[in-house]
N, C-alpha and C. Protein backbone atom coordinates (compact mmCIF):
# COMPACT_ATOMS: atom_id res chain seq x y z
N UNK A 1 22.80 82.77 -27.27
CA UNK A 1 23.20 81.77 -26.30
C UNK A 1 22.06 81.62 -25.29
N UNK A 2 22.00 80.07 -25.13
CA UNK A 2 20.79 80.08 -23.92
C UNK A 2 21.02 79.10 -22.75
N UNK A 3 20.88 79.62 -21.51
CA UNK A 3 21.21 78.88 -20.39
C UNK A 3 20.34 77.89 -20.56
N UNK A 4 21.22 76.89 -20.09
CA UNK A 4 20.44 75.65 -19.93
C UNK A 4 19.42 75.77 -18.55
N UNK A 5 19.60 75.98 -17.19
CA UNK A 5 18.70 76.29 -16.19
C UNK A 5 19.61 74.92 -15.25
N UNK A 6 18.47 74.69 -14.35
CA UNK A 6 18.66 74.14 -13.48
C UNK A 6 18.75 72.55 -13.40
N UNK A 7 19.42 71.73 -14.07
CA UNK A 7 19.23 70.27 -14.59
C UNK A 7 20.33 69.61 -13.24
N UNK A 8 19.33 68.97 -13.31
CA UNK A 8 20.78 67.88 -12.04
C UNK A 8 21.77 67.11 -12.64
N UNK A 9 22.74 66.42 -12.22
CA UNK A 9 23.58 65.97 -13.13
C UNK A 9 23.42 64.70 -12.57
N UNK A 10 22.94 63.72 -13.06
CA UNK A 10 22.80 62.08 -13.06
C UNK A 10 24.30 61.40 -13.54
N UNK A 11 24.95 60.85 -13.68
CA UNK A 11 26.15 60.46 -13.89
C UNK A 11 25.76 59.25 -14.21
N UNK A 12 25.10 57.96 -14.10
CA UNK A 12 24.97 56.93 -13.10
C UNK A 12 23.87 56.37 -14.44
N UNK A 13 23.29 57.60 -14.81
CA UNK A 13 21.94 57.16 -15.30
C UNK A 13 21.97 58.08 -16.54
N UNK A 14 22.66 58.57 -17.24
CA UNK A 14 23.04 59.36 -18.10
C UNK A 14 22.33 58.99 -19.63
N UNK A 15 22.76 57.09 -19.73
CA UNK A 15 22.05 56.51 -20.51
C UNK A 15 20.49 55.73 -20.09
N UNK A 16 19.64 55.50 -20.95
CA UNK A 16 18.34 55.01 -20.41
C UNK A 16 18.50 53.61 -20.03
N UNK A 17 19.21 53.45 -21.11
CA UNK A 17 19.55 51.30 -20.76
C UNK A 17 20.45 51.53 -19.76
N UNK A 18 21.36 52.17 -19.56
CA UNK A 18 22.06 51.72 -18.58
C UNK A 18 21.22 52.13 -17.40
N UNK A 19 20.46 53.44 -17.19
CA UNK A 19 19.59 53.13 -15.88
C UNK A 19 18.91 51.71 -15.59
N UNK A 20 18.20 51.24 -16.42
CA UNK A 20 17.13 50.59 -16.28
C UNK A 20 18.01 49.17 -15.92
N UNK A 21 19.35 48.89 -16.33
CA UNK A 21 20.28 47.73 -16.18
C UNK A 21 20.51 47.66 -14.34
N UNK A 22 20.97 49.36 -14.29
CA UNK A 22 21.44 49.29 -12.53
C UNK A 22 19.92 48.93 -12.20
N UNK A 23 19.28 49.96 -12.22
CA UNK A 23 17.74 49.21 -11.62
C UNK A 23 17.47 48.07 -11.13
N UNK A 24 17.49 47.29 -12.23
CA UNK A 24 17.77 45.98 -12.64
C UNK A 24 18.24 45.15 -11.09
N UNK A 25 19.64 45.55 -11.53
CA UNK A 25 20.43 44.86 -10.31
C UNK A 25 20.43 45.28 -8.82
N UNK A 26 19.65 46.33 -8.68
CA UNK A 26 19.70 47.21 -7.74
C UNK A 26 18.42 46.12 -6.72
N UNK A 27 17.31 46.32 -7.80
CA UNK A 27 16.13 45.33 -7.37
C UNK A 27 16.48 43.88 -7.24
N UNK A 28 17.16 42.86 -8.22
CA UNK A 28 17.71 41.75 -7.33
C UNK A 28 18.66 41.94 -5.87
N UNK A 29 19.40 42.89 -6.11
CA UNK A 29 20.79 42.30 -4.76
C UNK A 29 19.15 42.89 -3.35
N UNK A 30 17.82 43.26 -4.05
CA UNK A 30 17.16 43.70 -2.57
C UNK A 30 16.50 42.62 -2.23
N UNK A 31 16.01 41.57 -3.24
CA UNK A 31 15.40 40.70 -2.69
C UNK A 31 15.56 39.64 -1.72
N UNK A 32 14.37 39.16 -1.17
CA UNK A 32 14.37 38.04 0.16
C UNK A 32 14.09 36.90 -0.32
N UNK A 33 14.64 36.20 -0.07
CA UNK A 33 14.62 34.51 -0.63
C UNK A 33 13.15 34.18 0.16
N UNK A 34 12.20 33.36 -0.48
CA UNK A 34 11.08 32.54 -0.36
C UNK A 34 11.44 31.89 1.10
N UNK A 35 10.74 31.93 2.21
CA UNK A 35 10.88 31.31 3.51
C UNK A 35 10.24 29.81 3.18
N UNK A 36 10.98 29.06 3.70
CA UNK A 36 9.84 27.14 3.53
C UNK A 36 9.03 27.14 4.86
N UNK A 37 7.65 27.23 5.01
CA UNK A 37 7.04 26.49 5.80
C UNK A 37 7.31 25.14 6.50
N UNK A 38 6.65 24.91 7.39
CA UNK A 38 6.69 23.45 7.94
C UNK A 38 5.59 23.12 7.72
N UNK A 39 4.99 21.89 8.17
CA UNK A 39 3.62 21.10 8.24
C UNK A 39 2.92 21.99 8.92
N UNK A 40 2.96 22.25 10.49
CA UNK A 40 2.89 22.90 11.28
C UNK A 40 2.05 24.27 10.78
N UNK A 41 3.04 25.32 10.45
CA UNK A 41 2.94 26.61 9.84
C UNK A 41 1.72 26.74 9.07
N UNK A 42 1.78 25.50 7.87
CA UNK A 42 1.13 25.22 6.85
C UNK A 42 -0.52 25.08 7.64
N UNK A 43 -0.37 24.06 8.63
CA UNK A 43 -1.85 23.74 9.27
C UNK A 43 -2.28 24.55 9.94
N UNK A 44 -1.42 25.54 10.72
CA UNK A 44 -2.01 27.09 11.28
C UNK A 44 -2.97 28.01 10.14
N UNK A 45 -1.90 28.21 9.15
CA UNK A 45 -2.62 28.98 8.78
C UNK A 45 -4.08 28.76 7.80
N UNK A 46 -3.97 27.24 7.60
CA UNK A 46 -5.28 26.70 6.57
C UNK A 46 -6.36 26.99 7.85
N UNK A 47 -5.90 27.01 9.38
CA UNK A 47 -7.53 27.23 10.18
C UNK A 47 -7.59 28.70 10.56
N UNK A 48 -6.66 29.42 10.48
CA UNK A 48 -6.86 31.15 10.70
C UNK A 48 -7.80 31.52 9.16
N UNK A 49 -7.95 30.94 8.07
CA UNK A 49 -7.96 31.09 7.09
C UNK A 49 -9.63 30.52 7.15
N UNK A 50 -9.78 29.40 7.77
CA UNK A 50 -10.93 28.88 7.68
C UNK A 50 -11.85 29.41 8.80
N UNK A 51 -11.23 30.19 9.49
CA UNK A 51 -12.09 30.64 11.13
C UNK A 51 -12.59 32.06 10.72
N UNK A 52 -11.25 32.40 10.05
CA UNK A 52 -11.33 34.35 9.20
C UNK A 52 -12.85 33.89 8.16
N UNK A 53 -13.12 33.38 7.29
CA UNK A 53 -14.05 32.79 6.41
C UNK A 53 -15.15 32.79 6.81
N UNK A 54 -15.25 31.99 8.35
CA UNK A 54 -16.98 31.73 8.67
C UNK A 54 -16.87 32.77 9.71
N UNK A 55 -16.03 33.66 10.01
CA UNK A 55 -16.55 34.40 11.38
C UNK A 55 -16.44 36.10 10.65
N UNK A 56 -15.79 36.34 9.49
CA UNK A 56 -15.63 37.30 8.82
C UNK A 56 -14.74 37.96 9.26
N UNK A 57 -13.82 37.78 10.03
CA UNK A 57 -13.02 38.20 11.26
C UNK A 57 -11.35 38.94 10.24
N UNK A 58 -10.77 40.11 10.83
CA UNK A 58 -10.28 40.42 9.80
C UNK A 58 -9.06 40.18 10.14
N UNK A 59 -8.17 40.24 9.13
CA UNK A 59 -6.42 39.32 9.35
C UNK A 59 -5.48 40.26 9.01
N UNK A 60 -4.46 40.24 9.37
CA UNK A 60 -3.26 40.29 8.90
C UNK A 60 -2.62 39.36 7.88
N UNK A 61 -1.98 39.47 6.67
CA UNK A 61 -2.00 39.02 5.81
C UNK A 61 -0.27 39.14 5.67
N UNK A 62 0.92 38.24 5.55
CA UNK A 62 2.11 38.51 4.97
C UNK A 62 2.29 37.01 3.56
N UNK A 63 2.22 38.11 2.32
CA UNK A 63 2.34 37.45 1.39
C UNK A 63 4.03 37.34 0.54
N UNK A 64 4.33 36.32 0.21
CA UNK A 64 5.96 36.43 -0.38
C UNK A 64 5.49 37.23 -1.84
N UNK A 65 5.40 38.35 -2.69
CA UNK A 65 5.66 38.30 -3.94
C UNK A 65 6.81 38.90 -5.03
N UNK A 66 7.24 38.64 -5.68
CA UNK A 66 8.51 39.16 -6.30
C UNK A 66 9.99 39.57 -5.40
N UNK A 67 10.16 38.65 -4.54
CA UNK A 67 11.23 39.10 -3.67
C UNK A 67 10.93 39.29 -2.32
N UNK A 68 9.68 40.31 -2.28
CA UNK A 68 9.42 40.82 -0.89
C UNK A 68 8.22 40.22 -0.17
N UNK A 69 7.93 40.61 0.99
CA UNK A 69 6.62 40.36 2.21
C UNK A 69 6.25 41.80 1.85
N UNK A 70 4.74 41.16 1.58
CA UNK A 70 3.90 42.42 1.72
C UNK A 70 2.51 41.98 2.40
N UNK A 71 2.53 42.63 3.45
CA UNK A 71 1.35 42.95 4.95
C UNK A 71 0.60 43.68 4.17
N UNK A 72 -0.73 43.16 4.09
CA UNK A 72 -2.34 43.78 4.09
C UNK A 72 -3.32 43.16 5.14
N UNK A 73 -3.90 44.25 5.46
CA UNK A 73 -5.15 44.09 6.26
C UNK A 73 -6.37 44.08 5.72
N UNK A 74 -7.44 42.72 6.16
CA UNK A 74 -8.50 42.42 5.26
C UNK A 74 -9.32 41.39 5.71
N UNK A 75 -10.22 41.61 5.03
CA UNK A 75 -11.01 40.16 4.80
C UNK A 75 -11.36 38.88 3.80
N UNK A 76 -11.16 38.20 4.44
CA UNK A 76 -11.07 36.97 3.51
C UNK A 76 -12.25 36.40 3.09
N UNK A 77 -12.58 36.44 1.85
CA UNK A 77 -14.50 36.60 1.18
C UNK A 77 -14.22 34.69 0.51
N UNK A 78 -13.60 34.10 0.12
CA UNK A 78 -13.30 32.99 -0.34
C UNK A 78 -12.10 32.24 -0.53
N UNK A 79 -11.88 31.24 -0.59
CA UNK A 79 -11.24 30.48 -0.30
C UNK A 79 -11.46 28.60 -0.91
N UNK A 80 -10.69 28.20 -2.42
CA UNK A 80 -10.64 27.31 -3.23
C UNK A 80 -9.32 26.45 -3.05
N UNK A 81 -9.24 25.66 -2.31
CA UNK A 81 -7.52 25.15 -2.26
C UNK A 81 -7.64 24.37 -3.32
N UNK A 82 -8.62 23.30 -4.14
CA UNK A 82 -8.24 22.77 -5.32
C UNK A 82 -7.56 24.10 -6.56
N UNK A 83 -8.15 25.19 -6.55
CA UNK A 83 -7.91 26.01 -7.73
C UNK A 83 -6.32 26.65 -6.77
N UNK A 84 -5.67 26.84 -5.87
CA UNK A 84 -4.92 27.23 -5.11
C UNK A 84 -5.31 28.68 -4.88
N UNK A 85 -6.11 29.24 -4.84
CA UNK A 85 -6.62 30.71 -4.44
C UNK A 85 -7.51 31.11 -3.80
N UNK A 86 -7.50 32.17 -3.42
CA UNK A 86 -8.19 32.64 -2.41
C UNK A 86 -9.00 34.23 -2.67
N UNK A 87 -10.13 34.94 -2.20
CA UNK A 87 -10.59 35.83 -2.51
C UNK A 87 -10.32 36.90 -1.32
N UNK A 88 -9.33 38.02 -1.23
CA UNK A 88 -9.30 38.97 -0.21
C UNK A 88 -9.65 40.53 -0.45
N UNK A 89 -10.08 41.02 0.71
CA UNK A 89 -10.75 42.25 0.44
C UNK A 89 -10.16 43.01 1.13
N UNK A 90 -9.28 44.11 0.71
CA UNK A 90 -8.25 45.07 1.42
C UNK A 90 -8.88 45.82 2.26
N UNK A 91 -8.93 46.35 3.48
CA UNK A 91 -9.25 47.09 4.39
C UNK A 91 -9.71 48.46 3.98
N UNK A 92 -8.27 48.95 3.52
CA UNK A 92 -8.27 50.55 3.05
C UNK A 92 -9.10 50.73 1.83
N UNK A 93 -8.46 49.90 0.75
CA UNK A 93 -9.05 50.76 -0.95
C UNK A 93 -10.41 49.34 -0.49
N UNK A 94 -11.02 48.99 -0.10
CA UNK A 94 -12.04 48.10 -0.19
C UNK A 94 -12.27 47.57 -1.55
N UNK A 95 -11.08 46.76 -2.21
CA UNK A 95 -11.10 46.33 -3.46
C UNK A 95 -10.93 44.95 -3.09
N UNK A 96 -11.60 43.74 -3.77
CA UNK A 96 -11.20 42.25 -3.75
C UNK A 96 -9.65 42.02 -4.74
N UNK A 97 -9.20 41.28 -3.87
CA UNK A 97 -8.29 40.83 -4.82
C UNK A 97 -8.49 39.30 -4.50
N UNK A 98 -7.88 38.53 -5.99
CA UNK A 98 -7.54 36.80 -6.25
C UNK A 98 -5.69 36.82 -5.76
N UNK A 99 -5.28 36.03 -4.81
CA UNK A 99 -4.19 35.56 -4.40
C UNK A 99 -3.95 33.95 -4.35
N UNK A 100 -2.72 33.60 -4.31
CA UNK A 100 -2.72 32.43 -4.34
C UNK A 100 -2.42 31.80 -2.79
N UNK A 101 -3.03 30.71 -2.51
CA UNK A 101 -2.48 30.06 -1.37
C UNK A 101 -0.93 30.15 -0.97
N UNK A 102 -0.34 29.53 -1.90
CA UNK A 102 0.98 29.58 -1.83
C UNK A 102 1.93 30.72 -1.91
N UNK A 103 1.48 31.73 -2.05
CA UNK A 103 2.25 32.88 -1.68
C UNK A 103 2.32 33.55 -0.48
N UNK A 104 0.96 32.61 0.23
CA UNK A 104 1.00 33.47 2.27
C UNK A 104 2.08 32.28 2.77
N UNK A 105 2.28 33.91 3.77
CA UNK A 105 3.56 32.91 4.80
C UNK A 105 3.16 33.11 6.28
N UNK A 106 1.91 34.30 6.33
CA UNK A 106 1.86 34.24 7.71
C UNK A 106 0.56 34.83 7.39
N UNK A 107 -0.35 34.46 8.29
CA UNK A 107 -1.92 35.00 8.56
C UNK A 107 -1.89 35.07 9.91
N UNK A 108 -2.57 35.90 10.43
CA UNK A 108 -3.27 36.39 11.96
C UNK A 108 -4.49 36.60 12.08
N UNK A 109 -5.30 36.94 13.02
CA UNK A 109 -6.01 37.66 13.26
C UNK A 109 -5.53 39.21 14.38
N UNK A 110 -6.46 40.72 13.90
CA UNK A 110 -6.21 41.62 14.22
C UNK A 110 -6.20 41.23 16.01
């Protein structure tokens, strides 16, 4: 005979599909609905965007993706509104990333 040891007892999650189902639903009922801009909003942030660009000046960044706002701090290396994207450079991991215009909802400067 051999003890099993120390296993937690999951109830909830017992099966793999059924974890991955609550998951699932767990991650929709968290999400935030897409905020609408105004004209306004929209024309703020195309000149924080264009001032961040020629002055190298670094921003606050709140982007909508998959549900949530996610804040990065950075610099903004380019900027294509025909292609809708933009080139940003994260503060911390100093990696570029491609974003789309349409996913910022709020830009600043620090």
């Amino acid at each position: 005979m051999q003890d099993r040891g120390m296993k937690k007892w999951r109830a909830f999650a017992s099966i793999h599909e059924q974890y991955v189902g609550l998951q699932e639903i767990i991650d929709k009922q968290s999400e935030i609905p897409k905020p609408l801009l105004t004209e306004d909003q929209m024309e703020q942030i195309n000149q924080v965007l264009v001032e961040a660009l020629h002055t190298n000046q670094k921003v606050y960044l709140t982007c909508y993706k998959h549900g949530k706002h996610i804040i990065e701090t950075g610099f903004i290396q380019f900027v294509d509104p025909s292609r809708d994207i933009f080139m940003f450079t994260d503060e911390s991991s100093k990696l570029k990333k491609k974003m789309k215009l349409s996913e910022v909802i709020n830009i600043q400067f620090v």
